[in-house]
PDB file of N, CA and C in Angstrom:
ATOM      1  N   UNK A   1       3.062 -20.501  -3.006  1.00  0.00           N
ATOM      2  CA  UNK A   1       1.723 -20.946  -2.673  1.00  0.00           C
ATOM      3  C   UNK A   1       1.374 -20.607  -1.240  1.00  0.00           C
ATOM      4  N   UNK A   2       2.763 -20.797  -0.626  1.00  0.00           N
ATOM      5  CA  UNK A   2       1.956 -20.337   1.191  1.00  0.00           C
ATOM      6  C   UNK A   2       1.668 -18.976   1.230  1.00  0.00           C
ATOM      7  N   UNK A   3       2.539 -18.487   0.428  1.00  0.00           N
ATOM      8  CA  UNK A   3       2.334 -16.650   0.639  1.00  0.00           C
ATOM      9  C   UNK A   3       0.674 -16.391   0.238  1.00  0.00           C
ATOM     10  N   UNK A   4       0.120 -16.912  -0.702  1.00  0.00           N
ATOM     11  CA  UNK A   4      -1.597 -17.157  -0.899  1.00  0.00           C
ATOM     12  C   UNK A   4      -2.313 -17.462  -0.324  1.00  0.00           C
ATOM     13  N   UNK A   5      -1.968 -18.494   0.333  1.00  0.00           N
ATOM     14  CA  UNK A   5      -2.860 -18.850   1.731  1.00  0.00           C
ATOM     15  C   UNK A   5      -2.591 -17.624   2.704  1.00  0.00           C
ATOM     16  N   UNK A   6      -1.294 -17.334   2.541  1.00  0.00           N
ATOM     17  CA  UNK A   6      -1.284 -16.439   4.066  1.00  0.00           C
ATOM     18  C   UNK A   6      -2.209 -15.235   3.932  1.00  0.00           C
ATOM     19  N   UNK A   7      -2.259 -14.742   2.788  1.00  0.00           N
ATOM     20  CA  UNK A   7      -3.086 -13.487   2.548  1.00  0.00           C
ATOM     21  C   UNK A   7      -4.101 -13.682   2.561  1.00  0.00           C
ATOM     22  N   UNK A   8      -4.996 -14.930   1.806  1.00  0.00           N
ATOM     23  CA  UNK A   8      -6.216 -15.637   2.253  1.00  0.00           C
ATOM     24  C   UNK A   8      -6.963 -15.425   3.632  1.00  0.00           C
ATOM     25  N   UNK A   9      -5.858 -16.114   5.191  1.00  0.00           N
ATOM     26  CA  UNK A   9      -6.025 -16.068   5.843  1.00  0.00           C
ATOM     27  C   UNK A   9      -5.766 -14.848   6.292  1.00  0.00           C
ATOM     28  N   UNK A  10      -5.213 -13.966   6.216  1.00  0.00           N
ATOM     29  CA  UNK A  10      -5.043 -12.815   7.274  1.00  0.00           C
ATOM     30  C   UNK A  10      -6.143 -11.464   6.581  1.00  0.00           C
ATOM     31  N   UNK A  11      -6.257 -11.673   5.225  1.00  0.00           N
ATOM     32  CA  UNK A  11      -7.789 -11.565   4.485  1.00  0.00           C
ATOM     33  C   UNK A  11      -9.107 -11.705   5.207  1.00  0.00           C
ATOM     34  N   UNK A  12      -9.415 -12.979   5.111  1.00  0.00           N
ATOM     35  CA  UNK A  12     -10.344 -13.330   6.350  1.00  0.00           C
ATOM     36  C   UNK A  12     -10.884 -12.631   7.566  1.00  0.00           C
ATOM     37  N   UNK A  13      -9.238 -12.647   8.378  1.00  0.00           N
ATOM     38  CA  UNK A  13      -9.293 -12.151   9.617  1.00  0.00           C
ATOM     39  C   UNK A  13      -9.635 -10.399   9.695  1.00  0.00           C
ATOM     40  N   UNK A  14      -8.890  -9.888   8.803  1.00  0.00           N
ATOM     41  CA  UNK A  14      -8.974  -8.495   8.570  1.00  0.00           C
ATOM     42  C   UNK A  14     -10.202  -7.978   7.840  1.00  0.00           C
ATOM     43  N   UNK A  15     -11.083  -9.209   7.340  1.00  0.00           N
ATOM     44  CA  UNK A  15     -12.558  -8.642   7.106  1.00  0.00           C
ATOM     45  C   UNK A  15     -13.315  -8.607   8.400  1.00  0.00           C
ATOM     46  N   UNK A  16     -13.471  -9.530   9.069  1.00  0.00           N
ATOM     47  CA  UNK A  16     -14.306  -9.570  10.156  1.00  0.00           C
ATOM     48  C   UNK A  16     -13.766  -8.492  11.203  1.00  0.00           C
ATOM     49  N   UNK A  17     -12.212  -7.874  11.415  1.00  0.00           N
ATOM     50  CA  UNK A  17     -12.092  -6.558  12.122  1.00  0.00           C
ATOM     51  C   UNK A  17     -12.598  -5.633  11.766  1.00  0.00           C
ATOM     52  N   UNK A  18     -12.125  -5.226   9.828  1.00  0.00           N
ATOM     53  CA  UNK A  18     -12.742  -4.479   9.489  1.00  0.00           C
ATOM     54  C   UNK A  18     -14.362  -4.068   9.741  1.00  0.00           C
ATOM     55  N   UNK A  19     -14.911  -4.679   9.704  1.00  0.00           N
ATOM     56  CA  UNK A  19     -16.533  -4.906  10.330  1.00  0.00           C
ATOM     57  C   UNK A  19     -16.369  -4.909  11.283  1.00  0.00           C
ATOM     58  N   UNK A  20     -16.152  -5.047  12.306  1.00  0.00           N
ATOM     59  CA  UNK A  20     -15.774  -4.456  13.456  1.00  0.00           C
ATOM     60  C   UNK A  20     -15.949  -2.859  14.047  1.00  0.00           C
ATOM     61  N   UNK A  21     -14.745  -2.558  13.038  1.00  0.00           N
ATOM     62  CA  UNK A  21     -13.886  -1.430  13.070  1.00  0.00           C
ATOM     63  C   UNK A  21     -15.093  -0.346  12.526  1.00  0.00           C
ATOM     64  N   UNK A  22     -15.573  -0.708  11.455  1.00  0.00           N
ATOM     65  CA  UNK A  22     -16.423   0.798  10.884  1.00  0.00           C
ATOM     66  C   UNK A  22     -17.821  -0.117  10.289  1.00  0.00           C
ATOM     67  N   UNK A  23     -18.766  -0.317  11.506  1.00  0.00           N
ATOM     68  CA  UNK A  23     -19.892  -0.088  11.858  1.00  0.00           C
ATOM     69  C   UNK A  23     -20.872   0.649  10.480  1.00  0.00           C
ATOM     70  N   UNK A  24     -21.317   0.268  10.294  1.00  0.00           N
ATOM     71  CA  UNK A  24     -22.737   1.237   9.136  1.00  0.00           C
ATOM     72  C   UNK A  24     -23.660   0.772   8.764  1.00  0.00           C
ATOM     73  N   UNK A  25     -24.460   1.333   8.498  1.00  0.00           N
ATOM     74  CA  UNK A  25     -25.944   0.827   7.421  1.00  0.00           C
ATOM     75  C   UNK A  25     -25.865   0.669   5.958  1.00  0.00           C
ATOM     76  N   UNK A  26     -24.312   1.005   5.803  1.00  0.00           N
ATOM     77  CA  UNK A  26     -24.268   0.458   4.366  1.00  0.00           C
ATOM     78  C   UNK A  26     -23.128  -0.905   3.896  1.00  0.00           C
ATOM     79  N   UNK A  27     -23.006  -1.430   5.453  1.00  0.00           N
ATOM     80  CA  UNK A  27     -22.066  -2.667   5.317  1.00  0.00           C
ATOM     81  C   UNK A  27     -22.517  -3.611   4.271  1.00  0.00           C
ATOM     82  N   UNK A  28     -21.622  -4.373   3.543  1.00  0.00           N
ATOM     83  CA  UNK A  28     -22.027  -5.404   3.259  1.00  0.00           C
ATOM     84  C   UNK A  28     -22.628  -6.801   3.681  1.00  0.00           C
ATOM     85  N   UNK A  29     -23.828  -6.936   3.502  1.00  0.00           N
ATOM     86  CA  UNK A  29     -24.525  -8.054   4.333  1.00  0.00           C
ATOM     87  C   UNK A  29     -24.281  -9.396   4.089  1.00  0.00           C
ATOM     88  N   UNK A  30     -23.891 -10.005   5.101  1.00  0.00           N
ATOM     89  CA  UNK A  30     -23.521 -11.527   5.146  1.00  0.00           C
ATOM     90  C   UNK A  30     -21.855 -11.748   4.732  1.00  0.00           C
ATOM     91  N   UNK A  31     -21.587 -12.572   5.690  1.00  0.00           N
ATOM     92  CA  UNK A  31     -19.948 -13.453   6.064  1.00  0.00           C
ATOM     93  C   UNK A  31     -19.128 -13.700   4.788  1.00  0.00           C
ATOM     94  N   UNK A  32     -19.955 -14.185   4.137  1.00  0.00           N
ATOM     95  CA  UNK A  32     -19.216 -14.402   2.675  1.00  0.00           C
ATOM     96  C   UNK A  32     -18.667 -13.055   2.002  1.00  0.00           C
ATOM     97  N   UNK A  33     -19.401 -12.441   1.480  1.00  0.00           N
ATOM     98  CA  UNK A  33     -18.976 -10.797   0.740  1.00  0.00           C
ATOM     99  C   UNK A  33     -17.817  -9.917   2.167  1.00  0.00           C
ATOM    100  N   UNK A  34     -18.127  -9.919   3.466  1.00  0.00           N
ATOM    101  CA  UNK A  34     -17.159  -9.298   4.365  1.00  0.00           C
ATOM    102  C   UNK A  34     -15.877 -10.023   4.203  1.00  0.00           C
ATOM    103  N   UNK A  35     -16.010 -11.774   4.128  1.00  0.00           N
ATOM    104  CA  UNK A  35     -14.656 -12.103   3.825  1.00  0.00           C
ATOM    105  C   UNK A  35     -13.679 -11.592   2.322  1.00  0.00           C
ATOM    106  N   UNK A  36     -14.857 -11.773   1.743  1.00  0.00           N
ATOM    107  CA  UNK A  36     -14.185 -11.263  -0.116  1.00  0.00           C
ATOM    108  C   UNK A  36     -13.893  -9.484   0.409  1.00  0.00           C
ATOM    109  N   UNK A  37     -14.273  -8.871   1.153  1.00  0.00           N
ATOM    110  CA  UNK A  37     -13.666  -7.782   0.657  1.00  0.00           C
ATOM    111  C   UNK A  37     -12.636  -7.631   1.655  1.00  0.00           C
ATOM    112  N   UNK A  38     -12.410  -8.573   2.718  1.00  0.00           N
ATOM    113  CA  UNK A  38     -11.172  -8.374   3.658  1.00  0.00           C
ATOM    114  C   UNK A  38     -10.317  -9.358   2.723  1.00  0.00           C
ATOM    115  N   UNK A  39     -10.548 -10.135   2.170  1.00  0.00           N
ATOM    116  CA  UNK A  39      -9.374 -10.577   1.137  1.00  0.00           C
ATOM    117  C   UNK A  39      -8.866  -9.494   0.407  1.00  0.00           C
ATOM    118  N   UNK A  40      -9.470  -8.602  -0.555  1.00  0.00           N
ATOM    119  CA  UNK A  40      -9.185  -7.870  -1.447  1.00  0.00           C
ATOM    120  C   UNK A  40      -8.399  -6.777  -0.716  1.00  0.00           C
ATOM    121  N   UNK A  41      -9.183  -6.226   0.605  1.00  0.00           N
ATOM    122  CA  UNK A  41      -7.828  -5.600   1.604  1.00  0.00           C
ATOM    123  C   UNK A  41      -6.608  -6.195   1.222  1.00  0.00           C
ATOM    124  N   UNK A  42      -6.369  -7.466   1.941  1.00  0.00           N
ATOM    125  CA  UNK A  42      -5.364  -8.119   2.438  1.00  0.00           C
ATOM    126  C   UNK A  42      -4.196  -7.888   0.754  1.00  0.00           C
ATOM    127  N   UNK A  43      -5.113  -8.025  -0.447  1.00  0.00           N
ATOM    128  CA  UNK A  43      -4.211  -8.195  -1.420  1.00  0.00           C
ATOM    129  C   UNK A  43      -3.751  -7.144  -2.167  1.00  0.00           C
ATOM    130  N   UNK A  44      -4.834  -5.861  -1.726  1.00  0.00           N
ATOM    131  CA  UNK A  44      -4.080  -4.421  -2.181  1.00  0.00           C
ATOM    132  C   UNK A  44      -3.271  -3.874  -1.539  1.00  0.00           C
ATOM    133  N   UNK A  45      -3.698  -4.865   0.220  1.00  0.00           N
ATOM    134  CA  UNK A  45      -1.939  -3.826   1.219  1.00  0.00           C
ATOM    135  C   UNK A  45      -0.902  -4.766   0.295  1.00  0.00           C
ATOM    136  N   UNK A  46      -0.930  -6.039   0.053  1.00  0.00           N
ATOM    137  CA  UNK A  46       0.212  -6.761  -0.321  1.00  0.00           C
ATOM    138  C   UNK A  46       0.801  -6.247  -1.160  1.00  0.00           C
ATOM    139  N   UNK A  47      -0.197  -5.739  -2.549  1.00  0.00           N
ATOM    140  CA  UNK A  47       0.490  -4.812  -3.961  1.00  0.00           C
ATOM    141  C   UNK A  47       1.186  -3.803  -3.701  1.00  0.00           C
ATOM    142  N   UNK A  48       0.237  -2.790  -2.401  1.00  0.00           N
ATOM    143  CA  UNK A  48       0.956  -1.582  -1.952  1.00  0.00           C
ATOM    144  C   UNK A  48       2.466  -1.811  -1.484  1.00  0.00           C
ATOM    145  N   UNK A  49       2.457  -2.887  -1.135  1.00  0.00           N
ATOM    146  CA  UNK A  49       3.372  -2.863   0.271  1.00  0.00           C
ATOM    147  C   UNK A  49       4.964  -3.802  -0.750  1.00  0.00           C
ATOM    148  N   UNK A  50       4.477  -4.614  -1.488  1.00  0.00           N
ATOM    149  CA  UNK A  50       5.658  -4.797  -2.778  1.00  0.00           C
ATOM    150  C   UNK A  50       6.322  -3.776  -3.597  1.00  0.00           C
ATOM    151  N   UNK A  51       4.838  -3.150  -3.739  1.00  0.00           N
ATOM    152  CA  UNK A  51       5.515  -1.650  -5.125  1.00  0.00           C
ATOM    153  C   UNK A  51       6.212  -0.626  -4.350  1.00  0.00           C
ATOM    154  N   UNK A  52       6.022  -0.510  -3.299  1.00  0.00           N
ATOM    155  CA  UNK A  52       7.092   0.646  -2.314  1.00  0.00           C
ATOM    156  C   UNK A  52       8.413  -0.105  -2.027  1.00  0.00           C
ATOM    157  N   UNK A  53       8.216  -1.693  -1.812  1.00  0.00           N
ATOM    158  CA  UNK A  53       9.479  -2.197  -0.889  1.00  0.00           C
ATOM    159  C   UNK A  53       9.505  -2.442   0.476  1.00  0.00           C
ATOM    160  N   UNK A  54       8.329  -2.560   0.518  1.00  0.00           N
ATOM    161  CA  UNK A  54       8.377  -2.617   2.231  1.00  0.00           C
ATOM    162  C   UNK A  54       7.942  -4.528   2.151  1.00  0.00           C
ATOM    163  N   UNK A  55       7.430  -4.946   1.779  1.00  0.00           N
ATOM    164  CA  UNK A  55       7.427  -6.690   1.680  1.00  0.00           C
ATOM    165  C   UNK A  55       8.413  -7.215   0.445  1.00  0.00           C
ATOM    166  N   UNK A  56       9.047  -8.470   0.179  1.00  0.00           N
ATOM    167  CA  UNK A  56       9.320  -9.360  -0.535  1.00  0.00           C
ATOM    168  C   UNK A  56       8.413  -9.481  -1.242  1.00  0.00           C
ATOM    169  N   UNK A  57       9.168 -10.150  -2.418  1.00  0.00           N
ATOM    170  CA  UNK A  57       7.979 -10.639  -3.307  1.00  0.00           C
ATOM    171  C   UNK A  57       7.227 -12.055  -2.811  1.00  0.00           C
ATOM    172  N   UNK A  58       7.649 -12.795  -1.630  1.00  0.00           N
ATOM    173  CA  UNK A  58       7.561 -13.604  -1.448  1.00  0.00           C
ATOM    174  C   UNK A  58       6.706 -13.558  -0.308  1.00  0.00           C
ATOM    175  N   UNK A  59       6.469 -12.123   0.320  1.00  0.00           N
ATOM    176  CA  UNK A  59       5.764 -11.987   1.307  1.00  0.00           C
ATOM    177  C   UNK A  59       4.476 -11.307   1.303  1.00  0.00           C
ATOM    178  N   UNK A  60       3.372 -11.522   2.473  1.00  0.00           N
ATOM    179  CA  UNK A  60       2.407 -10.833   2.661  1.00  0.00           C
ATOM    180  C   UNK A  60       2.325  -9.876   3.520  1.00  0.00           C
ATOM    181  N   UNK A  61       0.848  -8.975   3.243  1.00  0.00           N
ATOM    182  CA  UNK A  61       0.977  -7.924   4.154  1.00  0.00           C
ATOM    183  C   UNK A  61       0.299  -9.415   5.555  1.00  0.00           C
ATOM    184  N   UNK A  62       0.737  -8.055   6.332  1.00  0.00           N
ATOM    185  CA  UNK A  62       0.513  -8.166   7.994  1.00  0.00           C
ATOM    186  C   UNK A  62      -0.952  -8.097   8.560  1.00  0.00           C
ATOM    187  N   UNK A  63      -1.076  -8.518   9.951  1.00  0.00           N
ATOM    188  CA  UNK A  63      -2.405  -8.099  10.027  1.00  0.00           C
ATOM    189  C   UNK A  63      -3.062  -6.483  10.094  1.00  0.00           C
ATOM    190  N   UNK A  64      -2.046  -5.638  10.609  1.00  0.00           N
ATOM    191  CA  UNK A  64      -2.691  -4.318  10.638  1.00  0.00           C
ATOM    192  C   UNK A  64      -2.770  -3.911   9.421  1.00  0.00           C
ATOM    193  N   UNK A  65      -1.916  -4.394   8.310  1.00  0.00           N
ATOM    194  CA  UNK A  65      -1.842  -3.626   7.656  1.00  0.00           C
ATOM    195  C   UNK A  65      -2.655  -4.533   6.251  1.00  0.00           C
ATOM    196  N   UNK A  66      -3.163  -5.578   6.493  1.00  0.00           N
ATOM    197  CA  UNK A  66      -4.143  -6.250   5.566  1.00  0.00           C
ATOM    198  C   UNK A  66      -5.701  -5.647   6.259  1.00  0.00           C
ATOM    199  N   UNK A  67      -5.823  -5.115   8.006  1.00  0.00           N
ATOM    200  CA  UNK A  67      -6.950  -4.695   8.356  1.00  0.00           C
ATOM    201  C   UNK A  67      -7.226  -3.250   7.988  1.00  0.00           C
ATOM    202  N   UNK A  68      -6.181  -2.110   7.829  1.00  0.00           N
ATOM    203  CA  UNK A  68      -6.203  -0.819   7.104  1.00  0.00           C
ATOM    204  C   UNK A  68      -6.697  -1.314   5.950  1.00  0.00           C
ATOM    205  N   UNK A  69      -6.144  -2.096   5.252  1.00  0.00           N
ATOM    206  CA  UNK A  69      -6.464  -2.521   3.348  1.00  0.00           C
ATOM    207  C   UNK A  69      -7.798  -2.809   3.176  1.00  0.00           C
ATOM    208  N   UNK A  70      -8.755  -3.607   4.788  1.00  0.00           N
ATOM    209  CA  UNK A  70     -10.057  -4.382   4.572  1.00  0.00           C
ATOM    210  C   UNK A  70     -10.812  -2.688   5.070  1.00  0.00           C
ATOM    211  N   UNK A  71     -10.460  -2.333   5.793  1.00  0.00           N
ATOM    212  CA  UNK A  71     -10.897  -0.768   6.295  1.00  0.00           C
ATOM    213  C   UNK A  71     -11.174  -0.022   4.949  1.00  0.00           C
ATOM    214  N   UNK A  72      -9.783   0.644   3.990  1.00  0.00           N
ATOM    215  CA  UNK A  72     -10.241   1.262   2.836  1.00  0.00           C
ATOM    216  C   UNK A  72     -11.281   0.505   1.794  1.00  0.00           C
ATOM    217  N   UNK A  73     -11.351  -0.764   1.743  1.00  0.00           N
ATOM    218  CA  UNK A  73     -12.035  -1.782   0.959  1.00  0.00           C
ATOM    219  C   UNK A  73     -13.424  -1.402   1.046  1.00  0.00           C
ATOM    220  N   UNK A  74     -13.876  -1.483   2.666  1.00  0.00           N
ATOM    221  CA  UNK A  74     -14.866  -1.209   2.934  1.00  0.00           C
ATOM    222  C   UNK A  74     -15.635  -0.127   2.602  1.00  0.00           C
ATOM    223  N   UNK A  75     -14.602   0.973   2.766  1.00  0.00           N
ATOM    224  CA  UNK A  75     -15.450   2.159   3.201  1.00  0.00           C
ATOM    225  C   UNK A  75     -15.154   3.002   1.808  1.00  0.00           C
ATOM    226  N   UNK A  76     -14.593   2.035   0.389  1.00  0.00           N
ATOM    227  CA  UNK A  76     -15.178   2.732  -0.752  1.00  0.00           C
ATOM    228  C   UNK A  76     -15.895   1.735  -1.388  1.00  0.00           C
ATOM    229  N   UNK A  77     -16.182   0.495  -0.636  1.00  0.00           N
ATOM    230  CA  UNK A  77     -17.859  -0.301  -0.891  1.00  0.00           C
ATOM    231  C   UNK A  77     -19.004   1.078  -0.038  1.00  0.00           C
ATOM    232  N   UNK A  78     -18.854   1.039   0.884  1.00  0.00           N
ATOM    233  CA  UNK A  78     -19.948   2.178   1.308  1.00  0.00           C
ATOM    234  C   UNK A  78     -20.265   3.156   0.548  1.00  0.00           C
ATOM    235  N   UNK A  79     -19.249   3.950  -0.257  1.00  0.00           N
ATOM    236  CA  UNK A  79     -19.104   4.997  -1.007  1.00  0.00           C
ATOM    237  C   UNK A  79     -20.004   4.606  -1.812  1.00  0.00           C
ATOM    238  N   UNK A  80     -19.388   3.740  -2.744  1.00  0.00           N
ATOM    239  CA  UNK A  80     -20.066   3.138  -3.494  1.00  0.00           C
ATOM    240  C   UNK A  80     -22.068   2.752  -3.511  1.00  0.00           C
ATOM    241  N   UNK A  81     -22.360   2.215  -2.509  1.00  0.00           N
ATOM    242  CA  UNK A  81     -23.534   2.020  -1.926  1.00  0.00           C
ATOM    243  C   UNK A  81     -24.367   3.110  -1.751  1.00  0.00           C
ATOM    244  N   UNK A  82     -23.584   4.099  -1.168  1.00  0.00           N
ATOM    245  CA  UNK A  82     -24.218   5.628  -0.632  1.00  0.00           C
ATOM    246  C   UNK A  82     -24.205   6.206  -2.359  1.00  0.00           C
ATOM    247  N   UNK A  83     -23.848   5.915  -3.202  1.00  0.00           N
ATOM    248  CA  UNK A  83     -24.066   6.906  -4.362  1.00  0.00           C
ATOM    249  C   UNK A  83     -25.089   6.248  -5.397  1.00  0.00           C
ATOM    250  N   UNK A  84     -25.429   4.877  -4.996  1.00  0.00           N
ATOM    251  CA  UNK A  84     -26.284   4.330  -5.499  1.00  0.00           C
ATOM    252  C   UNK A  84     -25.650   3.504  -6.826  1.00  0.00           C
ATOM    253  N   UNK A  85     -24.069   2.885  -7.109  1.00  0.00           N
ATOM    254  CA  UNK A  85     -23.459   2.048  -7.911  1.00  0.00           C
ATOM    255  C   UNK A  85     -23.967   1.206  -7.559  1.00  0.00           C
ATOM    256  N   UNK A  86     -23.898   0.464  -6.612  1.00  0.00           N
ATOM    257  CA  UNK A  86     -23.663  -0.799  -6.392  1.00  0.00           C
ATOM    258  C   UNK A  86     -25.240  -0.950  -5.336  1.00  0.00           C
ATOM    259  N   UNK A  87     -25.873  -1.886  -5.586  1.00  0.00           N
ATOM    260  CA  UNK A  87     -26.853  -1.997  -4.790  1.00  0.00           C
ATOM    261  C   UNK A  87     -26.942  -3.026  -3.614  1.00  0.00           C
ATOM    262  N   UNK A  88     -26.892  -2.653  -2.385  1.00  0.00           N
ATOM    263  CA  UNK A  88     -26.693  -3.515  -1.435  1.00  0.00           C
ATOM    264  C   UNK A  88     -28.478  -4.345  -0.872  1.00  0.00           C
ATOM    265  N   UNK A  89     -28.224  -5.269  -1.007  1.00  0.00           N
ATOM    266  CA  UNK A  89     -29.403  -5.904  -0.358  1.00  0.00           C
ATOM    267  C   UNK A  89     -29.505  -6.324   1.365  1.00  0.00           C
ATOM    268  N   UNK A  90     -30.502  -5.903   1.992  1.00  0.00           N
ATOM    269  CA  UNK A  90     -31.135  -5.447   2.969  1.00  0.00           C
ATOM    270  C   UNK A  90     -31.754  -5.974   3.453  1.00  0.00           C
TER     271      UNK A  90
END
């Protein structure tokens, strides 16, 4: 259960860098959706980072490497946005 929270939290944190980090006009608007997709970072470095061996099963990713995860998150939401899937409101 802590390992959930921890990714939760370092989720969180690694959305609001991520936003930070890569700036655009096709960000996702508003605190809530930046946190959900720095979570979803945080939980695909975790998958990545189990299925190679580089974390425990018991462990989470890190912050750089839950903020790379909120980074790619992002910037194939942009993709996404820029091709006209997903419609971002403005």
């Amino acid at each position: 259960m802590s390992g959930l929270l921890w990714i939760i939290v370092v989720g969180f944190i690694a959305g609001i860098l991520a936003r930070l980090i890569s700036p655009g006009p096709n960000n996702p608007q508003g605190f809530i959706l930046t946190t959900v997709l720095g979570i979803a970072g945080a939980f695909i470095a975790t998958w990545i980072g189990q299925a190679i061996g580089h974390y425990s099963p018991n462990q989470g990713a890190g912050f750089i490497t839950a903020t790379i995860g909120a980074v790619v998150v992002l910037f194939i939401w942009n993709r996404l946005v820029a091709s006209g899937v997903i419609r971002d409101r403005q």
